[in-house]
PDB file of N, CA and C in Angstrom:
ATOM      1  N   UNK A   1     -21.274 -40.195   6.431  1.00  0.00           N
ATOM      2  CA  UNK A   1     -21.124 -39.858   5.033  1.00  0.00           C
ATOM      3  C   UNK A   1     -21.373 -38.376   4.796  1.00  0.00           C
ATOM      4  N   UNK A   2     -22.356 -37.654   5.438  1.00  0.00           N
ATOM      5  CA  UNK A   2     -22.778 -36.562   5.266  1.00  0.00           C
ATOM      6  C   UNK A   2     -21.363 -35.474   5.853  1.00  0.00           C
ATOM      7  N   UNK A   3     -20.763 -35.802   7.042  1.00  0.00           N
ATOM      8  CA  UNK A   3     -19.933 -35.084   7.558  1.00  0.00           C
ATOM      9  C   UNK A   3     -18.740 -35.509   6.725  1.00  0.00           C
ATOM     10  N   UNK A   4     -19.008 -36.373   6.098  1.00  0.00           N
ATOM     11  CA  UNK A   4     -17.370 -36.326   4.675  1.00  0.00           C
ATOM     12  C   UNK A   4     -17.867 -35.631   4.070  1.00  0.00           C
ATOM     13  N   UNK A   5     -18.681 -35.715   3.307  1.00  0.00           N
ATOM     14  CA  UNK A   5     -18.908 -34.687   2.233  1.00  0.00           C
ATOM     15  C   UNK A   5     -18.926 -33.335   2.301  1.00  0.00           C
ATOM     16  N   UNK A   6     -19.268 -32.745   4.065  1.00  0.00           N
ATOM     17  CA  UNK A   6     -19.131 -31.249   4.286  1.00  0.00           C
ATOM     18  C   UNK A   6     -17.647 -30.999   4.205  1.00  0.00           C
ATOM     19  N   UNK A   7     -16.735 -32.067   4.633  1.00  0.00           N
ATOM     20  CA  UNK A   7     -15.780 -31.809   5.408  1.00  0.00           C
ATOM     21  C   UNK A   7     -14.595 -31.369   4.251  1.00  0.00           C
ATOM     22  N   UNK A   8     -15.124 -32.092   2.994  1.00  0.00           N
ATOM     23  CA  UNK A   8     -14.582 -32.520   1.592  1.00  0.00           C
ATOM     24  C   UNK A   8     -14.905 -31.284   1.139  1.00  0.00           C
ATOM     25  N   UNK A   9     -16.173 -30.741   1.272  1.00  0.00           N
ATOM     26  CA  UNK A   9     -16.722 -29.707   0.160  1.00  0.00           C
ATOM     27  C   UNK A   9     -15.762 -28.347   0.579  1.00  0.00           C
ATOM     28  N   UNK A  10     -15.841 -28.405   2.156  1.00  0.00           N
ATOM     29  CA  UNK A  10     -15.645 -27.039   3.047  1.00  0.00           C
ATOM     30  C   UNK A  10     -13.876 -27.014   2.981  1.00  0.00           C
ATOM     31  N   UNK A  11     -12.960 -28.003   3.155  1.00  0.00           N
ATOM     32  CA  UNK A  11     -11.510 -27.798   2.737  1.00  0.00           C
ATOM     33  C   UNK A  11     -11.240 -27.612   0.961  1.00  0.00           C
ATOM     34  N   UNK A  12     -12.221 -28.244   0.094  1.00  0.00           N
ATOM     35  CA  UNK A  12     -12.217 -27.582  -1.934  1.00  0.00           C
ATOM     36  C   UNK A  12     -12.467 -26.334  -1.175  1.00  0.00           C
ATOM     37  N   UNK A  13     -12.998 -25.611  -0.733  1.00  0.00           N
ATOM     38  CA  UNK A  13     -13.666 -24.452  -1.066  1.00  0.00           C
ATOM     39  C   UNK A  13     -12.238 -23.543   0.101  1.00  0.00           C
ATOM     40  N   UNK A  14     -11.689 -23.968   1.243  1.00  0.00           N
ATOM     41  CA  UNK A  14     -10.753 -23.496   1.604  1.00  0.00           C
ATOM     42  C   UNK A  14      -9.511 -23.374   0.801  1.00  0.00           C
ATOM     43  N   UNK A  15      -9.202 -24.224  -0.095  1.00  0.00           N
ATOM     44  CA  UNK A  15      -7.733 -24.813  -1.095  1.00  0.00           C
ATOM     45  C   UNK A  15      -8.010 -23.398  -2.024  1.00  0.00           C
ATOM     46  N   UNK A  16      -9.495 -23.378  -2.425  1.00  0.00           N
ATOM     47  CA  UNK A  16      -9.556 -22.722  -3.438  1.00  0.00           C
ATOM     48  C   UNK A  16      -9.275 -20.742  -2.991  1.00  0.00           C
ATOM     49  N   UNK A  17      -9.548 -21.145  -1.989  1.00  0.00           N
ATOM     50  CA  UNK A  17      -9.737 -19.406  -1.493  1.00  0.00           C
ATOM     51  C   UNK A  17      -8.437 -18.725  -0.913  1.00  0.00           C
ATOM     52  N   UNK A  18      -7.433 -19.967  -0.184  1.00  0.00           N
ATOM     53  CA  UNK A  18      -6.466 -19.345   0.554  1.00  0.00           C
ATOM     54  C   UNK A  18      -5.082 -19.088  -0.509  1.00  0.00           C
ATOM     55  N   UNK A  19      -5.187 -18.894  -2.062  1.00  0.00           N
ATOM     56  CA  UNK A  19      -4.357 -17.992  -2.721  1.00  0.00           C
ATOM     57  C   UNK A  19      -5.080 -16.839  -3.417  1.00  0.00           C
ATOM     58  N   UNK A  20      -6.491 -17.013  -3.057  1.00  0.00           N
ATOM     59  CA  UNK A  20      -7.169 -15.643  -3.501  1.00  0.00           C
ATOM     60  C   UNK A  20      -6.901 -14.512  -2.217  1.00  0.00           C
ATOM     61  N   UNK A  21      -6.870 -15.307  -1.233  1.00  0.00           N
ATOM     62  CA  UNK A  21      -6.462 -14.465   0.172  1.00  0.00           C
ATOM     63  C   UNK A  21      -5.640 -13.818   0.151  1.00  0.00           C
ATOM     64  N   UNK A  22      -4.384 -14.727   0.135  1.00  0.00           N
ATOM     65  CA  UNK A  22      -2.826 -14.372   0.019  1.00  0.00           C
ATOM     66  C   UNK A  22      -2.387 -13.196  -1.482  1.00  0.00           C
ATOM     67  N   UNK A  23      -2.899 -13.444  -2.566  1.00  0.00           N
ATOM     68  CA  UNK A  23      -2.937 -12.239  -3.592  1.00  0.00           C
ATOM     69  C   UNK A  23      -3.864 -11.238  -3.189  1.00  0.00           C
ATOM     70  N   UNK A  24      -4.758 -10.871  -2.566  1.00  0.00           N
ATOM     71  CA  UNK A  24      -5.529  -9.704  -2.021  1.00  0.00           C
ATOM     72  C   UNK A  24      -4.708  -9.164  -1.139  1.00  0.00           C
ATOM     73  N   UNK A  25      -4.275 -10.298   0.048  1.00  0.00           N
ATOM     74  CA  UNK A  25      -3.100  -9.312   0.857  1.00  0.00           C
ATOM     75  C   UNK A  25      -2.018  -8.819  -0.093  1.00  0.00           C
ATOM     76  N   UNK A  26      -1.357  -9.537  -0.604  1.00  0.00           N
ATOM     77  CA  UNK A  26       0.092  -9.063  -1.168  1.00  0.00           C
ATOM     78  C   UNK A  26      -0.643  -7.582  -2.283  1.00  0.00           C
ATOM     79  N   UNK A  27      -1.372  -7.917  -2.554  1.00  0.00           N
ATOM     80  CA  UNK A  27      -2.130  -6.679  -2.942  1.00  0.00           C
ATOM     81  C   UNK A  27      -2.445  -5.584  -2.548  1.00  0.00           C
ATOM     82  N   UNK A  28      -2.622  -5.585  -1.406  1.00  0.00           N
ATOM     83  CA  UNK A  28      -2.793  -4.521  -0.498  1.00  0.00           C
ATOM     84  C   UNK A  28      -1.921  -4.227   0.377  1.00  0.00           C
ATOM     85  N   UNK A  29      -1.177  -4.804   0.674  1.00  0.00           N
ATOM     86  CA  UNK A  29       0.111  -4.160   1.084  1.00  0.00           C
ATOM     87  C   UNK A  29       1.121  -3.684   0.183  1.00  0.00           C
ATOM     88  N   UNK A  30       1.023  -3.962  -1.047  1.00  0.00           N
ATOM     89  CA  UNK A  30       1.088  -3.124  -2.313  1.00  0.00           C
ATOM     90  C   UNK A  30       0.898  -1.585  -2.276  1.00  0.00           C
ATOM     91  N   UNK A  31      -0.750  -1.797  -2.216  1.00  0.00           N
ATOM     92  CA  UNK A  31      -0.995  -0.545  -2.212  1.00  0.00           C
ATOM     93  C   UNK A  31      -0.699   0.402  -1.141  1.00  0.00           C
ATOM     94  N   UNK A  32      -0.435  -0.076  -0.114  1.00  0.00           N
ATOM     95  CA  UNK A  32      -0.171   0.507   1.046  1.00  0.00           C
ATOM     96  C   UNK A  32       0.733   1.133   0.946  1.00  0.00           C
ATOM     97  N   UNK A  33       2.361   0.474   0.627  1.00  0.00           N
ATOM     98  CA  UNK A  33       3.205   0.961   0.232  1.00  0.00           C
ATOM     99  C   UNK A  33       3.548   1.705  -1.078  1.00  0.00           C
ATOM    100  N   UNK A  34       2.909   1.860  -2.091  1.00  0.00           N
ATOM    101  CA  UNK A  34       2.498   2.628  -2.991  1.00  0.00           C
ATOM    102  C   UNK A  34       1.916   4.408  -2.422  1.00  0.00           C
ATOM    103  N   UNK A  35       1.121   4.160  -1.382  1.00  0.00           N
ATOM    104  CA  UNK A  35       0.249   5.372  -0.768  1.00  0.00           C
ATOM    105  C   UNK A  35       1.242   5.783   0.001  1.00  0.00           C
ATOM    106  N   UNK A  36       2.111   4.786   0.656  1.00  0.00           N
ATOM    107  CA  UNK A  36       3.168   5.994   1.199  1.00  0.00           C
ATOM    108  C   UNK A  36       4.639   6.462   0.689  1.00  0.00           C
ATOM    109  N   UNK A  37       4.686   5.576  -0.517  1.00  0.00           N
ATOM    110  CA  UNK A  37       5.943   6.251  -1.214  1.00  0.00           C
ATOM    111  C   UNK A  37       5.272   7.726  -2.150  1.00  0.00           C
ATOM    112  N   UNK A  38       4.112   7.977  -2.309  1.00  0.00           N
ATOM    113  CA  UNK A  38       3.268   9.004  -2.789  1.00  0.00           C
ATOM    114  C   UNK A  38       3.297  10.224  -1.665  1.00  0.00           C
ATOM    115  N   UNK A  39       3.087   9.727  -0.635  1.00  0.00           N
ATOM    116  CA  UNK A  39       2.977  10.797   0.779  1.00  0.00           C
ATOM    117  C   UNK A  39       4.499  11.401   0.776  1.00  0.00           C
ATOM    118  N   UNK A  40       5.587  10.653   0.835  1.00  0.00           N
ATOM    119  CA  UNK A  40       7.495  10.815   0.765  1.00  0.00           C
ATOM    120  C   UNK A  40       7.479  11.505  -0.026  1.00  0.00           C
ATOM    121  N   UNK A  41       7.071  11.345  -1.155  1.00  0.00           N
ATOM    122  CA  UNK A  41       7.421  12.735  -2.361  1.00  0.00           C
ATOM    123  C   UNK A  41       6.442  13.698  -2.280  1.00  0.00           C
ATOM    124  N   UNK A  42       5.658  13.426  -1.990  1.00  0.00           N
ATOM    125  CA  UNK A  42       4.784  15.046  -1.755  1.00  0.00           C
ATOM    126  C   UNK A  42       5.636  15.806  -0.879  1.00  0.00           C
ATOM    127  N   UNK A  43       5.814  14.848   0.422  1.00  0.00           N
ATOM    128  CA  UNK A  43       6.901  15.427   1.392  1.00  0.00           C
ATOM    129  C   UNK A  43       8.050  16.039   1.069  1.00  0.00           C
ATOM    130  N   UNK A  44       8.778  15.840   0.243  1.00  0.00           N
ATOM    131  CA  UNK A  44       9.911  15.607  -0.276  1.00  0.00           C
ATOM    132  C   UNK A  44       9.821  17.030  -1.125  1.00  0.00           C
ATOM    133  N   UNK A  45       8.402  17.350  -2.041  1.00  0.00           N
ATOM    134  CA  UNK A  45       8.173  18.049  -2.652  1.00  0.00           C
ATOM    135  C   UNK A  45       8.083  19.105  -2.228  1.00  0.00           C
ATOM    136  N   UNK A  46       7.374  19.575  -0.916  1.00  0.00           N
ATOM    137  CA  UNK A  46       6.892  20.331  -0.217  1.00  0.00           C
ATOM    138  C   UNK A  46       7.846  20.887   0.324  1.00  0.00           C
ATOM    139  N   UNK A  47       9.072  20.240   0.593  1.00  0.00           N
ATOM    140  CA  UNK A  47      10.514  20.679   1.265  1.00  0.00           C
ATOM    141  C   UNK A  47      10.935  21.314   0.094  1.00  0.00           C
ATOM    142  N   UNK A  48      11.333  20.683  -0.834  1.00  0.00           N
ATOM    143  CA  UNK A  48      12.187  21.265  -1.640  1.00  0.00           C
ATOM    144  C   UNK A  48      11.515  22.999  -2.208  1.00  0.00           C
ATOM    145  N   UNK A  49       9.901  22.976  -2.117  1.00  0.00           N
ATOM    146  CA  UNK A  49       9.477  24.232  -2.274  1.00  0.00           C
ATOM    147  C   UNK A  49       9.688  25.188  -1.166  1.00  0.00           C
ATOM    148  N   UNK A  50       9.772  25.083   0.292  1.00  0.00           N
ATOM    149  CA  UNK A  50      10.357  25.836   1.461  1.00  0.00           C
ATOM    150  C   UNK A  50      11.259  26.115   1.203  1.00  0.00           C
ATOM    151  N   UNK A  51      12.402  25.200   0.668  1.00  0.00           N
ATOM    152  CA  UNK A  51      13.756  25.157   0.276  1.00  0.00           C
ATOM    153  C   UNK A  51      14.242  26.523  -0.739  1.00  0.00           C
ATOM    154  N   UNK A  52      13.037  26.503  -1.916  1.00  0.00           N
ATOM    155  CA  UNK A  52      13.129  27.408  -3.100  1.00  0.00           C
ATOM    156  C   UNK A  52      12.514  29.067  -2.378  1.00  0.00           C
ATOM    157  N   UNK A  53      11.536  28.831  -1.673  1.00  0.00           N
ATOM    158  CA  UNK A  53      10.719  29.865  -1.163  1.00  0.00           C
ATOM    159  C   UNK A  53      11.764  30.746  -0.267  1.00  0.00           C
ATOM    160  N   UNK A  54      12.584  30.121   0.802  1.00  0.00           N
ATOM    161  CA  UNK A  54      13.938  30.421   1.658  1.00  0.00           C
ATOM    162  C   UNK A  54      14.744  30.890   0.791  1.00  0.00           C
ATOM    163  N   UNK A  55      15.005  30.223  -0.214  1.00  0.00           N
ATOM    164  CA  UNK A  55      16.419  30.971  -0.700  1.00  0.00           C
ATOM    165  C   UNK A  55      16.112  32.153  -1.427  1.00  0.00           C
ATOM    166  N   UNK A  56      14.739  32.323  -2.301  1.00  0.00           N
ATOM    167  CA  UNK A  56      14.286  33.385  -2.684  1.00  0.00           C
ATOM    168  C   UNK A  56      14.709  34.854  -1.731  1.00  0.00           C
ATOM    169  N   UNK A  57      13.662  34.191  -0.575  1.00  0.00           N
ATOM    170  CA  UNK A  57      13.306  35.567   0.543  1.00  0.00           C
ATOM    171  C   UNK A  57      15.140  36.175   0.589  1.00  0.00           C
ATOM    172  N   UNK A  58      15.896  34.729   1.420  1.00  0.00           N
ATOM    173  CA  UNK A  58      17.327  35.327   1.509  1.00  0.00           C
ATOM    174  C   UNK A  58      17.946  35.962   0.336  1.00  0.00           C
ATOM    175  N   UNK A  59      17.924  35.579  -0.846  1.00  0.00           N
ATOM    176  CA  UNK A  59      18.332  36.442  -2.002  1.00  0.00           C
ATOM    177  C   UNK A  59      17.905  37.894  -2.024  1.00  0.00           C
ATOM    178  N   UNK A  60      16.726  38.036  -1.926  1.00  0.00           N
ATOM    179  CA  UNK A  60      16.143  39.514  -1.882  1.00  0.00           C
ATOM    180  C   UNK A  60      16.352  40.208  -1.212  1.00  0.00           C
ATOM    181  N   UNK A  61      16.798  39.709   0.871  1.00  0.00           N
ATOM    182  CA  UNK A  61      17.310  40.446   1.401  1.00  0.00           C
ATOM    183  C   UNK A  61      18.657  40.791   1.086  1.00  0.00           C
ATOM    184  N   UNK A  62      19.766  39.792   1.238  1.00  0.00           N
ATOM    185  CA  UNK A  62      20.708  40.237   0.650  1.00  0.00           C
ATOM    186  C   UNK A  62      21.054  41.060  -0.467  1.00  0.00           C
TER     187      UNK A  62
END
């Protein structure tokens, strides 16, 4: 009786946890991909200022 009742208590308490799991992951791989579409445009940003900085210098020489 005792090992039903753990066995009962310990799968409620698994039912209850494994979509708190699954939304923490999907959550965080969220953010993950959030942190690196942030890194792409910095990137992205950072080019396009080389980009502006280059054509400057070449303008001036020319």
């Amino acid at each position: 009786m005792k090992n039903q009742t753990w066995y009962y208590l310990t799968s409620l308490f698994v039912r209850c946890l494994q979509p708190n799991l699954f939304v923490s992951m999907a959550n965080l791989q969220l953010e993950q991909m959030g942190s690196e579409m942030k890194i792409e445009k910095l990137e992205e940003k950072e080019q396009e200022e080389k980009q502006k900085i280059f054509l400057q210098t070449t303008q001036k020489i020319f």
